[in-house]
Protein backbone atom coordinates (compact mmCIF):
# COMPACT_ATOMS: atom_id res chain seq x y z
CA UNK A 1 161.45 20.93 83.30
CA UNK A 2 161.14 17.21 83.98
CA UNK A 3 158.07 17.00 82.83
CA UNK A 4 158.14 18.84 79.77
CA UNK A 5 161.31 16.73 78.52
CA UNK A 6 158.82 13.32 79.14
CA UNK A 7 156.15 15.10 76.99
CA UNK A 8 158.47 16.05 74.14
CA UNK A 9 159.96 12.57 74.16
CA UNK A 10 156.35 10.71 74.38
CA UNK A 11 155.21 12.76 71.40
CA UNK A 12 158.39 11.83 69.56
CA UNK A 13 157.72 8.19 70.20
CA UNK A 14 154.38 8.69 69.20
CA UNK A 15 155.14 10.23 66.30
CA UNK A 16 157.77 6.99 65.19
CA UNK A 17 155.59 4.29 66.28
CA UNK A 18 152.87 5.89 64.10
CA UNK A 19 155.41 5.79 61.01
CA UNK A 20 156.24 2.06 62.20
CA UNK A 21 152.69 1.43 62.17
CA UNK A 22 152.13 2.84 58.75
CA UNK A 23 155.32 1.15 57.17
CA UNK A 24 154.27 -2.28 58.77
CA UNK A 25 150.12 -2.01 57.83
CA UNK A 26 151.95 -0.59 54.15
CA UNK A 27 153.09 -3.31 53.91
CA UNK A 28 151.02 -5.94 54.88
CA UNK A 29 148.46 -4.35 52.09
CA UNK A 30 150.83 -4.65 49.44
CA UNK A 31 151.52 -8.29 50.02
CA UNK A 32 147.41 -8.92 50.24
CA UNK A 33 147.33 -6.96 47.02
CA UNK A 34 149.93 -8.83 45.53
CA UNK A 35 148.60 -12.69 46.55
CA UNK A 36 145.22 -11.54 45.23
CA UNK A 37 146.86 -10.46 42.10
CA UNK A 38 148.81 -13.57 41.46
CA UNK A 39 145.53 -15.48 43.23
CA UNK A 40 143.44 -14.25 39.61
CA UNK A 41 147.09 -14.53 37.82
CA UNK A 42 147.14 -18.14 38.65
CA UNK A 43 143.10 -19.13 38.47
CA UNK A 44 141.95 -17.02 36.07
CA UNK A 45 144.45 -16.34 33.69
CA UNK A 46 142.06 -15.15 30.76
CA UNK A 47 140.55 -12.25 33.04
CA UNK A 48 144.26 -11.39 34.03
CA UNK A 49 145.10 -10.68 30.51
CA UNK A 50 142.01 -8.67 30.47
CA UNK A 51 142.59 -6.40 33.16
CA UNK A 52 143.82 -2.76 32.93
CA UNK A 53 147.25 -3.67 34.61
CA UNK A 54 148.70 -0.06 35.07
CA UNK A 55 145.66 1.34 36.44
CA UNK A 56 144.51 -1.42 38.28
CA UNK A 57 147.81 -1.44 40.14
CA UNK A 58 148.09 2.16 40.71
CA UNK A 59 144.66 1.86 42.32
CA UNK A 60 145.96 -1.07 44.72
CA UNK A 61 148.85 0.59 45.78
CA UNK A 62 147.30 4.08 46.71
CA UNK A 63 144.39 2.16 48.91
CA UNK A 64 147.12 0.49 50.27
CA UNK A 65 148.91 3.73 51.75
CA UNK A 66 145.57 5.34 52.29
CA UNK A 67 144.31 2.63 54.83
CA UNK A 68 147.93 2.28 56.41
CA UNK A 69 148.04 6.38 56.48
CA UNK A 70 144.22 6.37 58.26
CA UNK A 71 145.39 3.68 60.61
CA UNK A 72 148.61 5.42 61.53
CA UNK A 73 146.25 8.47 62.18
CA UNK A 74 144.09 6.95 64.35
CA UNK A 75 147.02 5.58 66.56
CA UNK A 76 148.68 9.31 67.07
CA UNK A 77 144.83 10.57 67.24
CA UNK A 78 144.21 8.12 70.43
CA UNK A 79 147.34 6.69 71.56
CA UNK A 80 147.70 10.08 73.99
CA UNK A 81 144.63 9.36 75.76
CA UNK A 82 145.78 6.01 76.42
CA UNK A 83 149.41 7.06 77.52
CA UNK A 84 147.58 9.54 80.37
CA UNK A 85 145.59 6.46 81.22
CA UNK A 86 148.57 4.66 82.00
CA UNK A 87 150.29 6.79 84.14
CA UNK A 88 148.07 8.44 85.89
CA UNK A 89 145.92 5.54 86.69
């Protein structure tokens, strides 16, 4: 019984640090996206004007949640192994 309550609550910690994970790596992205936008803004202001904005954005933003949602992946995908490392060992 004891056990299977420490399982259920390791896989629901898992399962919020992997959200943390995502919402922190989100958002570290966005703000990378958003200096090298104002970084071409700022230098290169006739290529800025130039650029696609809507699409180009919408492009930046969806990379950005689909590396912080492969990263968050990988952490519930091997964090387990790790865990049974830990206590066991």
């Amino acid at each position: 019984m004891v056990i299977k309550v420490r399982e259920k609550n390791a896989i629901i910690c898992l399962i919020g640090e992997s959200f943390d994970m995502m919402a922190c790596t989100s958002s570290i992205y966005h703000l990378l996206m958003m200096s090298g936008d104002r970084y071409l803004a700022i230098c290169r202001p006739l290529v800025h004007r130039t650029l696609p904005r809507h699409i180009v954005y919408i492009a930046l933003a969806s990379t950005a949640k689909t590396i912080s949602v492969i990263l968050s992946c990988y952490f519930v995908c091997w964090l387990p192994f790790f865990i049974v490392y830990v206590f066991d060992g």
